[in-house]
C-alpha atoms as a PDB file:
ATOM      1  CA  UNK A   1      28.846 -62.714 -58.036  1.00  0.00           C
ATOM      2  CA  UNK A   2      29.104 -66.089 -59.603  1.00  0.00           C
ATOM      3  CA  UNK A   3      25.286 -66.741 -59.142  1.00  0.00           C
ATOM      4  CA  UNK A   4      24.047 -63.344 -60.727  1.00  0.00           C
ATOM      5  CA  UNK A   5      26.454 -63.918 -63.261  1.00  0.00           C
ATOM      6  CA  UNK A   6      25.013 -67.220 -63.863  1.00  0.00           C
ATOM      7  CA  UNK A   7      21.094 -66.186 -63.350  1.00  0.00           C
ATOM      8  CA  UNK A   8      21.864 -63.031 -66.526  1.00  0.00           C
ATOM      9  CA  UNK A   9      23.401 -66.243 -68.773  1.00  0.00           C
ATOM     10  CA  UNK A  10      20.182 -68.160 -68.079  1.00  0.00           C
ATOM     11  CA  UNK A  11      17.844 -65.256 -68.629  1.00  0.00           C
ATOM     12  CA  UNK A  12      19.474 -63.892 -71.797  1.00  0.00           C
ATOM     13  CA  UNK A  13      19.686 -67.970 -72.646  1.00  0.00           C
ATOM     14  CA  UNK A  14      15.965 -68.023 -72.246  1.00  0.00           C
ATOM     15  CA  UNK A  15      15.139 -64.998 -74.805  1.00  0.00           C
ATOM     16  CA  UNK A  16      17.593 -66.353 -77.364  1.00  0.00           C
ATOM     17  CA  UNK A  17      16.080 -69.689 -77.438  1.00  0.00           C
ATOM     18  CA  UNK A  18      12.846 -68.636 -77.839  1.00  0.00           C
ATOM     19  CA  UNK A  19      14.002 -66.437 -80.670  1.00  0.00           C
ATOM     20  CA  UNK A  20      15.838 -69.599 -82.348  1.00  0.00           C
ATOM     21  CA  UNK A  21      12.489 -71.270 -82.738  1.00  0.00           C
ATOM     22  CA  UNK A  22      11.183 -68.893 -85.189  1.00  0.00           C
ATOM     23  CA  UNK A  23      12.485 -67.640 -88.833  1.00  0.00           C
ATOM     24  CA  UNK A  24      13.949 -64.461 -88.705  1.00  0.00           C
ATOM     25  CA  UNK A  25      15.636 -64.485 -91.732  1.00  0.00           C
ATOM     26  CA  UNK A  26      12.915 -62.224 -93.708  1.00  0.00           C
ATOM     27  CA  UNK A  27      13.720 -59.589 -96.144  1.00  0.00           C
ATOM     28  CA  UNK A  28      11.459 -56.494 -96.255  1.00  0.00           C
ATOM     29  CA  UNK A  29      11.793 -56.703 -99.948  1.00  0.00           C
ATOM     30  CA  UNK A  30       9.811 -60.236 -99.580  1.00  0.00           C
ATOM     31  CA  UNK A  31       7.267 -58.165 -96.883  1.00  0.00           C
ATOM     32  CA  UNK A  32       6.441 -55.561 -99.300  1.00  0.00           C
ATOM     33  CA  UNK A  33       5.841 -57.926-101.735  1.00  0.00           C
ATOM     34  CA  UNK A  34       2.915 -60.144-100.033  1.00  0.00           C
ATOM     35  CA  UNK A  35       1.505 -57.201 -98.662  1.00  0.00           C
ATOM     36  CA  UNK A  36       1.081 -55.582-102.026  1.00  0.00           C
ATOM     37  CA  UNK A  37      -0.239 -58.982-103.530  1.00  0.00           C
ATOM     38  CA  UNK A  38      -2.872 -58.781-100.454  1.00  0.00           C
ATOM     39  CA  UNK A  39      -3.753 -55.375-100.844  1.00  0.00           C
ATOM     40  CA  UNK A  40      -4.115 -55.900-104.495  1.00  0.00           C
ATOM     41  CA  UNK A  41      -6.408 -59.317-104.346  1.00  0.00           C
ATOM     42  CA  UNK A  42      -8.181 -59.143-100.873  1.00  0.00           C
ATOM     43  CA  UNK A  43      -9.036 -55.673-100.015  1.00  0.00           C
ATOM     44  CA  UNK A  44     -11.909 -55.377-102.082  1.00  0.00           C
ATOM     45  CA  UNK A  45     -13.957 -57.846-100.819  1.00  0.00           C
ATOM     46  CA  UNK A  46     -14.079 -57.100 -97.666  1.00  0.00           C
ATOM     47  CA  UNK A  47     -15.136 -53.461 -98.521  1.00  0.00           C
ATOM     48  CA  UNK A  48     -19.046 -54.094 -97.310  1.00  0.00           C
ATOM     49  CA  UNK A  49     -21.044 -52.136 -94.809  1.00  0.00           C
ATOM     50  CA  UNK A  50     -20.772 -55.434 -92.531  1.00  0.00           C
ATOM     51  CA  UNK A  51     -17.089 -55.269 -92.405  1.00  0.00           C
ATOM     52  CA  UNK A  52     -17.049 -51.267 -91.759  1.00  0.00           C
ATOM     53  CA  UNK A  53     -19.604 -51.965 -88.671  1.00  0.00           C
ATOM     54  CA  UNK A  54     -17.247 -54.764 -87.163  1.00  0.00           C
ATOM     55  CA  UNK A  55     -14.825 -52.266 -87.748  1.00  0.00           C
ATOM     56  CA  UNK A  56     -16.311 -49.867 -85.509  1.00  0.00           C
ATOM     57  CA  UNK A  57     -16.528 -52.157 -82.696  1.00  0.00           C
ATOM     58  CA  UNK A  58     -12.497 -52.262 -82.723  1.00  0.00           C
ATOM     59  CA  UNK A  59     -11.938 -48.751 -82.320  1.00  0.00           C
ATOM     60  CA  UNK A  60     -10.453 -47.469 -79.494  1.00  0.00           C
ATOM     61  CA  UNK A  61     -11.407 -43.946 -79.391  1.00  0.00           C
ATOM     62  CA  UNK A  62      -8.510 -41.811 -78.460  1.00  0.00           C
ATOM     63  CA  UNK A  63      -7.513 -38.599 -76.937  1.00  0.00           C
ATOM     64  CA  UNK A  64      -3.552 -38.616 -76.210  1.00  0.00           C
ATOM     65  CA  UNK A  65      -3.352 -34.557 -76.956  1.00  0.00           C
ATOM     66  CA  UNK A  66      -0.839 -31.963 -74.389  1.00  0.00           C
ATOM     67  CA  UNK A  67      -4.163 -30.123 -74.501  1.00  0.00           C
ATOM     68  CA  UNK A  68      -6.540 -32.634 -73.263  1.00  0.00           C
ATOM     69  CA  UNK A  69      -8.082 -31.945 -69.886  1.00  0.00           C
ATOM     70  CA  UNK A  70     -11.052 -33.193 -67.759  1.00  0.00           C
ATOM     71  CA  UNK A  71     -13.877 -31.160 -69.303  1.00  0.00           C
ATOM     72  CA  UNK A  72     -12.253 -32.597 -72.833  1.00  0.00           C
ATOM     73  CA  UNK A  73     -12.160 -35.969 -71.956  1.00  0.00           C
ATOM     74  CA  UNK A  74     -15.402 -36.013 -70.207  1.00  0.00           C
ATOM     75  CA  UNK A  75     -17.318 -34.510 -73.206  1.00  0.00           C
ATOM     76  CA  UNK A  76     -15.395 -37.820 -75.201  1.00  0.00           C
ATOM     77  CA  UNK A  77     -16.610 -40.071 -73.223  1.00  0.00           C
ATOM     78  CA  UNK A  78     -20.693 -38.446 -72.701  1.00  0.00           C
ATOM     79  CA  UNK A  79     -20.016 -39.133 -76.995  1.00  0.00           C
ATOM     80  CA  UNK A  80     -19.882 -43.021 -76.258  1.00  0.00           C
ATOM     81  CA  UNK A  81     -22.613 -42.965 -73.648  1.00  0.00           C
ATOM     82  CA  UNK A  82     -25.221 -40.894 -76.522  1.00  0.00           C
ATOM     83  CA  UNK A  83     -23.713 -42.710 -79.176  1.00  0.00           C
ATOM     84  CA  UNK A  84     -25.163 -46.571 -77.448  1.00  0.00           C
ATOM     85  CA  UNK A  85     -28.506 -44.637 -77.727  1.00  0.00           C
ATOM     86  CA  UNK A  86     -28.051 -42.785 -80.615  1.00  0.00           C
ATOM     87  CA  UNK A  87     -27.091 -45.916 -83.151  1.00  0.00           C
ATOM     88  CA  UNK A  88     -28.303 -48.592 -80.773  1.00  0.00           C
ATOM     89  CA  UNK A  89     -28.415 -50.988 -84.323  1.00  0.00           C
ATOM     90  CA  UNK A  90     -24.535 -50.099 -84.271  1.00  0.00           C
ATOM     91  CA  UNK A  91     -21.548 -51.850 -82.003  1.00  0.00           C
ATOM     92  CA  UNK A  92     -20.498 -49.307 -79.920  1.00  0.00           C
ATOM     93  CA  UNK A  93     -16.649 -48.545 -79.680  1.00  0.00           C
ATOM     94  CA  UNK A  94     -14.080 -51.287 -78.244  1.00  0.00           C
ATOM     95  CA  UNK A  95     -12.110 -48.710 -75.709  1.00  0.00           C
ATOM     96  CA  UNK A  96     -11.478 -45.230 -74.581  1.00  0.00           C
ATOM     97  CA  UNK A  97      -8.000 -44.306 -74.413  1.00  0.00           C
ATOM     98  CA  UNK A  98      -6.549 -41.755 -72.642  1.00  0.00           C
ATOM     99  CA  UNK A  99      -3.404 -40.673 -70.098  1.00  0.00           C
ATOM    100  CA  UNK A 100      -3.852 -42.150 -66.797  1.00  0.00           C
ATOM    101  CA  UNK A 101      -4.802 -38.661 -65.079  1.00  0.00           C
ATOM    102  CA  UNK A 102      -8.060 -39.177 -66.991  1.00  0.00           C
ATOM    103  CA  UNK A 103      -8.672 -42.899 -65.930  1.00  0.00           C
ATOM    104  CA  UNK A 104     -10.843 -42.161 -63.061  1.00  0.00           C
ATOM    105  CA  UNK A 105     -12.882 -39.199 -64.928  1.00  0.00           C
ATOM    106  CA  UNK A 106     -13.630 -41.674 -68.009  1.00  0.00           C
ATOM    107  CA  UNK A 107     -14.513 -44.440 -65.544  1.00  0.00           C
ATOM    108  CA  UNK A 108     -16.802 -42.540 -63.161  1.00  0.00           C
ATOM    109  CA  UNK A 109     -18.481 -41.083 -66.292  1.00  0.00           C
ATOM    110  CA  UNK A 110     -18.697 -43.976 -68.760  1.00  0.00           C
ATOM    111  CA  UNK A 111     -22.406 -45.537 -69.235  1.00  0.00           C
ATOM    112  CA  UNK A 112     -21.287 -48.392 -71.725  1.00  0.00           C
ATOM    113  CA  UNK A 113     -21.061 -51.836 -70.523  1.00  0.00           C
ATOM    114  CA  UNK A 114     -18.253 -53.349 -72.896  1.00  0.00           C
ATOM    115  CA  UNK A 115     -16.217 -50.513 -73.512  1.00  0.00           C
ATOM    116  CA  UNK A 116     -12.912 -50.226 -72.132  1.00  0.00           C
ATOM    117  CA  UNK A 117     -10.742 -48.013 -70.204  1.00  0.00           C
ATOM    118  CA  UNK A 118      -6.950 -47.945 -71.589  1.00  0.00           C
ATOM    119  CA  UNK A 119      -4.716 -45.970 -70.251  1.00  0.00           C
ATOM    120  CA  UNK A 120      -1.127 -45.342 -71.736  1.00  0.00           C
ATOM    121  CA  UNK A 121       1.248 -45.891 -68.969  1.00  0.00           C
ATOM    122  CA  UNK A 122       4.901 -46.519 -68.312  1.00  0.00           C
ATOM    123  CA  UNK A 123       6.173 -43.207 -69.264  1.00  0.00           C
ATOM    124  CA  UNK A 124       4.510 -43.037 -72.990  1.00  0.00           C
ATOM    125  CA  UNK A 125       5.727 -42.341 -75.338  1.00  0.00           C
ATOM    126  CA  UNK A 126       9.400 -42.438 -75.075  1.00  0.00           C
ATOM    127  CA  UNK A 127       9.558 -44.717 -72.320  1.00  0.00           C
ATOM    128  CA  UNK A 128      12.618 -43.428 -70.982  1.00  0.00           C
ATOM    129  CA  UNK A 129      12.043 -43.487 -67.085  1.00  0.00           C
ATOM    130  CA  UNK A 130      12.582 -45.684 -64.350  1.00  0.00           C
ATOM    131  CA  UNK A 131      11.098 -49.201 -63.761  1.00  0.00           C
ATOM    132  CA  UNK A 132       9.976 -47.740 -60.444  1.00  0.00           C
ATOM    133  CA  UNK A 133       8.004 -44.826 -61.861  1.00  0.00           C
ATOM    134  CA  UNK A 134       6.682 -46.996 -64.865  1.00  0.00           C
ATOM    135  CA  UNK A 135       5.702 -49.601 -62.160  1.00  0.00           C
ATOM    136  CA  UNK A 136       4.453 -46.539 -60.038  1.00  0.00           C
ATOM    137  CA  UNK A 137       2.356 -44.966 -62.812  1.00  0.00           C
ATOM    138  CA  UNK A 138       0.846 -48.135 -63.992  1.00  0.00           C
ATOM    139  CA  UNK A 139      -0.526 -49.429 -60.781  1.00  0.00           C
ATOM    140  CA  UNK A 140      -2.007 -45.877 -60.253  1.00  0.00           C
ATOM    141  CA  UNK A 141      -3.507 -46.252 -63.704  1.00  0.00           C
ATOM    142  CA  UNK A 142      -5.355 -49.708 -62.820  1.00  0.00           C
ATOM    143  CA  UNK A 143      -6.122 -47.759 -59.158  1.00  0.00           C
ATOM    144  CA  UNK A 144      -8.351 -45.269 -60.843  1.00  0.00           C
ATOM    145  CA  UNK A 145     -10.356 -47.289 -63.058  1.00  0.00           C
ATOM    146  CA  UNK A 146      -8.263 -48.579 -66.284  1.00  0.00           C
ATOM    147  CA  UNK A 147      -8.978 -52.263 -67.283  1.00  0.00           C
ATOM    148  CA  UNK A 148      -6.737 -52.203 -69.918  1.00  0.00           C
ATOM    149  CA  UNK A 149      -3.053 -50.971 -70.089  1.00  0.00           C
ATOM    150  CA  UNK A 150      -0.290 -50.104 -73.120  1.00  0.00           C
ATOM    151  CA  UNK A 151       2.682 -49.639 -72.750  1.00  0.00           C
ATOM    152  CA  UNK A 152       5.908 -48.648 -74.921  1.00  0.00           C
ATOM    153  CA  UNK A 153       8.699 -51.265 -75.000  1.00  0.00           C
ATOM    154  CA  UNK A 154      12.185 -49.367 -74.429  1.00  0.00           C
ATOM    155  CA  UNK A 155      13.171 -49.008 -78.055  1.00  0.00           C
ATOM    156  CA  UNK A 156      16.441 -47.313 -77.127  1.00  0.00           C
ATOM    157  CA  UNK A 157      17.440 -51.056 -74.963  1.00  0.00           C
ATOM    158  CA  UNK A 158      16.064 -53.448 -78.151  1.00  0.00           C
ATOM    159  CA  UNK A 159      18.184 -51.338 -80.286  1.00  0.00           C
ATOM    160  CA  UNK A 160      21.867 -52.336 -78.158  1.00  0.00           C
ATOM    161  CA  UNK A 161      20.371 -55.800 -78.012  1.00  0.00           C
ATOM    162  CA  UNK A 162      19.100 -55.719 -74.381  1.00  0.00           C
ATOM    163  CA  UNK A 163      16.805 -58.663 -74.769  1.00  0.00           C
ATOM    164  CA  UNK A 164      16.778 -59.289 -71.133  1.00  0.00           C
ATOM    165  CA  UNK A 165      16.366 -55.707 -69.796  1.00  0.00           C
ATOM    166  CA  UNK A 166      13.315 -55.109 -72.460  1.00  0.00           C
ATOM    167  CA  UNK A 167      11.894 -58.492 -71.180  1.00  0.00           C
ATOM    168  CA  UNK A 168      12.049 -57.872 -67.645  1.00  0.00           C
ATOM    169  CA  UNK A 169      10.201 -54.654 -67.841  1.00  0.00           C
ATOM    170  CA  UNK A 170       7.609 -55.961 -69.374  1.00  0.00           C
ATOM    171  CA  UNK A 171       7.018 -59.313 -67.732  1.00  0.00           C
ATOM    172  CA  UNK A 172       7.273 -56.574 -64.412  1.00  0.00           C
ATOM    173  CA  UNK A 173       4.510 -54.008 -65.919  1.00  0.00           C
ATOM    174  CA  UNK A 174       2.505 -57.277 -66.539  1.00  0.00           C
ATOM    175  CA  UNK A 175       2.674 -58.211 -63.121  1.00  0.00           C
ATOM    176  CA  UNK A 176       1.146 -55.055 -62.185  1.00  0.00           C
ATOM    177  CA  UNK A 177      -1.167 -55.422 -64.891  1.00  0.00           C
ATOM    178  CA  UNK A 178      -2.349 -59.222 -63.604  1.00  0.00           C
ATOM    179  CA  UNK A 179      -5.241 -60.342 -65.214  1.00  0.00           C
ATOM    180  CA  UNK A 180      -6.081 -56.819 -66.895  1.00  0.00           C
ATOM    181  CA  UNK A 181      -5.282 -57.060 -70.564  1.00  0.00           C
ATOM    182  CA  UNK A 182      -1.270 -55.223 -71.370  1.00  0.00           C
ATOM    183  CA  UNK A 183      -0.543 -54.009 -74.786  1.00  0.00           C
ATOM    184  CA  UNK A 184       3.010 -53.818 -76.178  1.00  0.00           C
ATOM    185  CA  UNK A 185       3.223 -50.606 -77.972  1.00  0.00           C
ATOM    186  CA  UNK A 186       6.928 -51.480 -80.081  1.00  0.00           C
ATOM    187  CA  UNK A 187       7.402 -48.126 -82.084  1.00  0.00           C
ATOM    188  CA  UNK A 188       7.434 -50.433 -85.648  1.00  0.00           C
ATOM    189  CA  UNK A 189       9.014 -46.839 -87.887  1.00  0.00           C
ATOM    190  CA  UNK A 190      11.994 -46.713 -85.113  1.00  0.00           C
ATOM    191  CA  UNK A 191      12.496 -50.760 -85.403  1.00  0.00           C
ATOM    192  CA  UNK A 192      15.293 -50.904 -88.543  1.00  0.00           C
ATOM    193  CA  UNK A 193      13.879 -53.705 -90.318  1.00  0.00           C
ATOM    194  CA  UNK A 194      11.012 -55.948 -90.391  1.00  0.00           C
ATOM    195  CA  UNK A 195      13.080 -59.339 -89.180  1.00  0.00           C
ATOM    196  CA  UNK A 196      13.743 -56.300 -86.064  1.00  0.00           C
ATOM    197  CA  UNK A 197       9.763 -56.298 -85.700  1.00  0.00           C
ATOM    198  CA  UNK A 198       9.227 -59.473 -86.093  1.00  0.00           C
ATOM    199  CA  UNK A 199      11.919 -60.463 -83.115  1.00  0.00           C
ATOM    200  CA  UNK A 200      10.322 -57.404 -81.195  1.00  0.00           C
ATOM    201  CA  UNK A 201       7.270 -59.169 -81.519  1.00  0.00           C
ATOM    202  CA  UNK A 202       8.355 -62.405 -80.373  1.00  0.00           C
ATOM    203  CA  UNK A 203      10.130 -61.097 -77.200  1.00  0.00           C
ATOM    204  CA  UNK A 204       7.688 -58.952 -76.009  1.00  0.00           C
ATOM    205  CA  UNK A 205       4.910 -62.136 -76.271  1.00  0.00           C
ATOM    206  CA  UNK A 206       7.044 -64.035 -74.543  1.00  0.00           C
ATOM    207  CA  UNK A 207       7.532 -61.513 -71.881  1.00  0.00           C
ATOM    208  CA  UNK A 208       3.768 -61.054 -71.513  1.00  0.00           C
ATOM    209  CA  UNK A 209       2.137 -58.741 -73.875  1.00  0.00           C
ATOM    210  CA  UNK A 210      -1.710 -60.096 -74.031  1.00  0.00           C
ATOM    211  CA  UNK A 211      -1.799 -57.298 -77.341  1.00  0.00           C
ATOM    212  CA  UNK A 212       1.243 -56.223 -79.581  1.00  0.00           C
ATOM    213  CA  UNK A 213       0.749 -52.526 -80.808  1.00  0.00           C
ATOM    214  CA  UNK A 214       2.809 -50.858 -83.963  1.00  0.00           C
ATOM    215  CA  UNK A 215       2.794 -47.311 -82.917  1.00  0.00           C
ATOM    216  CA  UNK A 216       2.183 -44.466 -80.346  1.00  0.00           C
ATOM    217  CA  UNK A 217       1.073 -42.374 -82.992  1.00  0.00           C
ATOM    218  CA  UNK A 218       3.797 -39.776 -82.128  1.00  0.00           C
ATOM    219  CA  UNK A 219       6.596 -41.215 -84.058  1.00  0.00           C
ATOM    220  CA  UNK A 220       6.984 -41.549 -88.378  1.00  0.00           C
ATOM    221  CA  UNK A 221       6.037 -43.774 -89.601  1.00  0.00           C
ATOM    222  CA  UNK A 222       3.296 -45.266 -87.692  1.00  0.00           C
ATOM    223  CA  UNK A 223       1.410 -47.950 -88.248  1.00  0.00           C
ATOM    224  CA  UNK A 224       2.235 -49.761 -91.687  1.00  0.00           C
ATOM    225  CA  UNK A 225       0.616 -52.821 -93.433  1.00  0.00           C
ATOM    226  CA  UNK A 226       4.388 -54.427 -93.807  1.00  0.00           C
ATOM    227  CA  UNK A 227       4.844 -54.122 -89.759  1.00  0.00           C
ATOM    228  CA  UNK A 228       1.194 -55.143 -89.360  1.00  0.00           C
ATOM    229  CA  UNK A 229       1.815 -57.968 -91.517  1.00  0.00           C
ATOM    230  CA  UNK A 230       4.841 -59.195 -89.791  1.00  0.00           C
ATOM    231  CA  UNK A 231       3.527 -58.487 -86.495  1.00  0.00           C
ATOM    232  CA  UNK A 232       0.256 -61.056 -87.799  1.00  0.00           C
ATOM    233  CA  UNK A 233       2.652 -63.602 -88.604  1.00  0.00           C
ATOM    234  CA  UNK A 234       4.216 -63.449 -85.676  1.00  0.00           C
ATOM    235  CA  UNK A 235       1.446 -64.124 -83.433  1.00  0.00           C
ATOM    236  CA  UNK A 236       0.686 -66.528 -86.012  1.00  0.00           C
ATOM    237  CA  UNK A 237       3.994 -68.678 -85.501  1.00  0.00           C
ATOM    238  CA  UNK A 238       3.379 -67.785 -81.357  1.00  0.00           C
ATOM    239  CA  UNK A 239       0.082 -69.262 -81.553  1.00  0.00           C
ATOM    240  CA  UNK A 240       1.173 -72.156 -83.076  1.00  0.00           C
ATOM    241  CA  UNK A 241       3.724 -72.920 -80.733  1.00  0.00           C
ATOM    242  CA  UNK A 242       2.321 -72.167 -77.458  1.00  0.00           C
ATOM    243  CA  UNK A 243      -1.397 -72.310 -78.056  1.00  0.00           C
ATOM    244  CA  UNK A 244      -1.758 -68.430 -76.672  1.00  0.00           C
ATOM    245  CA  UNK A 245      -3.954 -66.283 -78.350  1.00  0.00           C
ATOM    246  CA  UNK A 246      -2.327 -62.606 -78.164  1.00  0.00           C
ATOM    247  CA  UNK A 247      -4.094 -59.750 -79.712  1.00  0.00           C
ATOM    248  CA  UNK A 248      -3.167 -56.646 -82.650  1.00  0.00           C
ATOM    249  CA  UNK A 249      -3.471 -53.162 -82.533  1.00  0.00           C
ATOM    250  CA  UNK A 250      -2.009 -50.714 -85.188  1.00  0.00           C
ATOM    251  CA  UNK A 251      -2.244 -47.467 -84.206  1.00  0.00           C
ATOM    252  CA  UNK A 252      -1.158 -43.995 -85.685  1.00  0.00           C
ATOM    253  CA  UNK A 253      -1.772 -43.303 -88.602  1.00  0.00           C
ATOM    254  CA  UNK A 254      -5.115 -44.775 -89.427  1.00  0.00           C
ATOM    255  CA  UNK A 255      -6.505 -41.682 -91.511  1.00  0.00           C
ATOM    256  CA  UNK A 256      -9.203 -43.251 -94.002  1.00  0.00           C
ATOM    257  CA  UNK A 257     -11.620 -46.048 -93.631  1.00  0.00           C
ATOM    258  CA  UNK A 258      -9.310 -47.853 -96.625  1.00  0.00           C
ATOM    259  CA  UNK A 259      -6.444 -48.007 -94.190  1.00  0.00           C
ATOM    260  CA  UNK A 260      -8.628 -50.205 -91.788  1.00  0.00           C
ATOM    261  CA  UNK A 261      -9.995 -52.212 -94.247  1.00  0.00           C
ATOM    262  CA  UNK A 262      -6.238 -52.858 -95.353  1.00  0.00           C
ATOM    263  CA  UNK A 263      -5.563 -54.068 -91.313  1.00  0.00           C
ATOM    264  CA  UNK A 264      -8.490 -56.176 -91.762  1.00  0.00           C
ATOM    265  CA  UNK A 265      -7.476 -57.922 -94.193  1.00  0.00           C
ATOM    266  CA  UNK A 266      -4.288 -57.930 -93.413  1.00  0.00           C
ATOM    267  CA  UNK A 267      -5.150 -60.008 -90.043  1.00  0.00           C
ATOM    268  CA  UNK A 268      -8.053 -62.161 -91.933  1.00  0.00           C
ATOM    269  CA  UNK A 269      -5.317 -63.666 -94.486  1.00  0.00           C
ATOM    270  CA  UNK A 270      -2.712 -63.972 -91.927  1.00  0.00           C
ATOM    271  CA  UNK A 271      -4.806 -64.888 -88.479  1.00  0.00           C
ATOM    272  CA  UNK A 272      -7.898 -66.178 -89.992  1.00  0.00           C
ATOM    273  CA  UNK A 273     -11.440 -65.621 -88.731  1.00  0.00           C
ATOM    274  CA  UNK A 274     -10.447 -66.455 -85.124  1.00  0.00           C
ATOM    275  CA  UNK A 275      -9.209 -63.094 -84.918  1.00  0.00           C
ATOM    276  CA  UNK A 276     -11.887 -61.247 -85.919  1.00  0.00           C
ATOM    277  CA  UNK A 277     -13.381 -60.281 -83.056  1.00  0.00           C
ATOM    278  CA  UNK A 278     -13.520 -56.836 -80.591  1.00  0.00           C
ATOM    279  CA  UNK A 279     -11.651 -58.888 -78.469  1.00  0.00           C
ATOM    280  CA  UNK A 280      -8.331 -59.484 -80.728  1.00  0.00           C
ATOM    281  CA  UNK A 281      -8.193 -56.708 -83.307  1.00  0.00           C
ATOM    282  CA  UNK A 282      -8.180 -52.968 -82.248  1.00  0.00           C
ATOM    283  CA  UNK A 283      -8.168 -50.218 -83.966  1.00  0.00           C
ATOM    284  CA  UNK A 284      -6.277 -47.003 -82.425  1.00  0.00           C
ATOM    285  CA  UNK A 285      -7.513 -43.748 -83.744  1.00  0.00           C
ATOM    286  CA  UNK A 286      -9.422 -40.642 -83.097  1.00  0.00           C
ATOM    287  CA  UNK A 287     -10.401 -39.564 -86.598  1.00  0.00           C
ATOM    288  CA  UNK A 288     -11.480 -43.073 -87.693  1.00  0.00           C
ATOM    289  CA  UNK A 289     -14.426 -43.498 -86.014  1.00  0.00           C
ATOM    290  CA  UNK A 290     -16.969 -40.539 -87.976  1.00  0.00           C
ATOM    291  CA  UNK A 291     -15.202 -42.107 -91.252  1.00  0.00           C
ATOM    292  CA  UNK A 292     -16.410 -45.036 -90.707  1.00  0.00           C
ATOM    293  CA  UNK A 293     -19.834 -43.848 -89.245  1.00  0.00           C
ATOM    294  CA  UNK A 294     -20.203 -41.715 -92.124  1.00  0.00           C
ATOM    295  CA  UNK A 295     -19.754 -44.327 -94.743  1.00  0.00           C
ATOM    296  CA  UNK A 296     -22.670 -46.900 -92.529  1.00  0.00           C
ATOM    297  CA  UNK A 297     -25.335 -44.591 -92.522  1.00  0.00           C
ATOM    298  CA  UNK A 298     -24.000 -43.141 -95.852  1.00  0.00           C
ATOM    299  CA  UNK A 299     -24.239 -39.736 -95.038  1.00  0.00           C
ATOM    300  CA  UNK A 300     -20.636 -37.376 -93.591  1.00  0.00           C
ATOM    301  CA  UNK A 301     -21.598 -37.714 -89.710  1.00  0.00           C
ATOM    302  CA  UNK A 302     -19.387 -36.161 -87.538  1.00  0.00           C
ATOM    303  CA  UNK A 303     -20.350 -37.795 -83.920  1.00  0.00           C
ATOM    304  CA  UNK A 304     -17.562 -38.138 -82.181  1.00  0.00           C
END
């Protein structure tokens, strides 16, 4: 008794001391305000046909639909495969994302050195279920082909303040994951304020996200610059600290090439070039990807 009790005072000691090394005393008020001043000052200069076609290499093409089955998922992914050949002048997408019963369809099918196979695991989107089954449904996930896994942290435990519980889960999904890439999905429009996403953010690094992600896309709001902004910072501050480089994703919500462009920015003024890469900003969307194709070749193209 006296040695569990001990071991939960040294874990929930752990969490809270990472969280006292970074500010969390931010108002949203103050948020709002730097990301309208960005918005406002940066945006338009990174609206060129060079940023748009980096932009298209951090998509992750998704299909997360009740209606999705094989012969829909396999007709996505034969997109990516005549797309390479199609626009071979163009980067080809970053990832396909789909539920895990699809990982082994996309990965037998897909042609595309470089592109990814994510699968949303750990009982998405509500992760309400059992470590067991999230541990279960993960593995199975990585089984079948997926190189890349997101998860949901459990927004219901963050909001009673169960650091530890939140941490554990995802430093044990990570384990499953080993050296596949894990993305922290942490619901950003359920979070109450932005010092809650920033300390979301922080936790779920140190618990072993390699990517934090705003949004499933089935919750509103989704993504948001002010949560994208704080999530930047963030890894910023992380980075600093512990010389790890952990990757963004918004997601949801993306519906015109102007919202990526904001993200862009966004995580050039806040990460720096460093960050703009394939490898460190994503993009999730499924509608995204013909905008941006369409404003490249400058005619509406409807690929994908």
């Amino acid at each position: 008794m006296t040695n569990s009790y001990n071991q939960t005072i040294m874990e929930t000691s752990k969490y809270e001391q990472a969280l006292s090394q970074y500010n969390l005393n931010i108002s949203d008020a103050e948020v709002a305000a730097a990301v309208k001043r960005i918005i406002e000052e940066k945006v338009p200069e990174n609206d060129t046909i060079e940023v748009k076609k980096f932009l298209m290499g951090s998509v992750e093409l998704t299909t997360l639909k009740t209606t999705d089955n094989e012969e829909s998922v396999l007709a996505l992914t034969e997109k990516v495969n005549k797309f390479y050949h199609a626009y071979p002048e163009l980067p080809h997408v970053a990832t396909i994302c789909v539920y895990p019963c699809f990982a082994e369809i996309v990965s037998q099918s897909l042609e595309v050195d470089g592109v990814e196979v994510a699968c949303v695991s750990g009982s998405f989107p509500s992760s309400q279920a059992v470590l067991e089954v999230k541990v279960a449904e993960t593995a199975l996930a990585l089984r079948d082909g997926a190189t890349e896994i997101d998860i949901v942290m459990s927004v219901g435990k963050y909001l009673s303040e169960d650091y530890e519980s939140v941490c554990d889960e995802i430093n044990e999904l990570k384990c499953v994951c080993g050296d596949k890439k894990m993305k922290v999905i942490l619901e950003t429009g359920l979070l109450p304020s932005c010092a809650d996403i920033k300390r979301a953010s922080i936790l779920a690094m140190y618990a072993g996200a390699d990517y934090i992600k705003t949004s499933t896309g089935k919750e509103k709001p989704a993504a948001t610059p002010e949560a994208a902004y704080v999530m930047c910072q963030a890894i910023k501050e992380y980075y600093e600290k512990t010389g790890i480089q952990i990757g963004f994703k918004p997601a949801g919500g993306l519906n015109t090439v102007h919202d990526a462009l904001v993200y862009y920015t966004i995580v050039k003024e806040v990460l720096g070039e460093q960050w703009l890469t394939n490898q460190w900003l994503r993009l999730g969307t499924s509608r995204l990807a013909n905008l941006l194709l369409s404003e490249v070749v400058g005619e509406e193209t409807k690929f994908f």
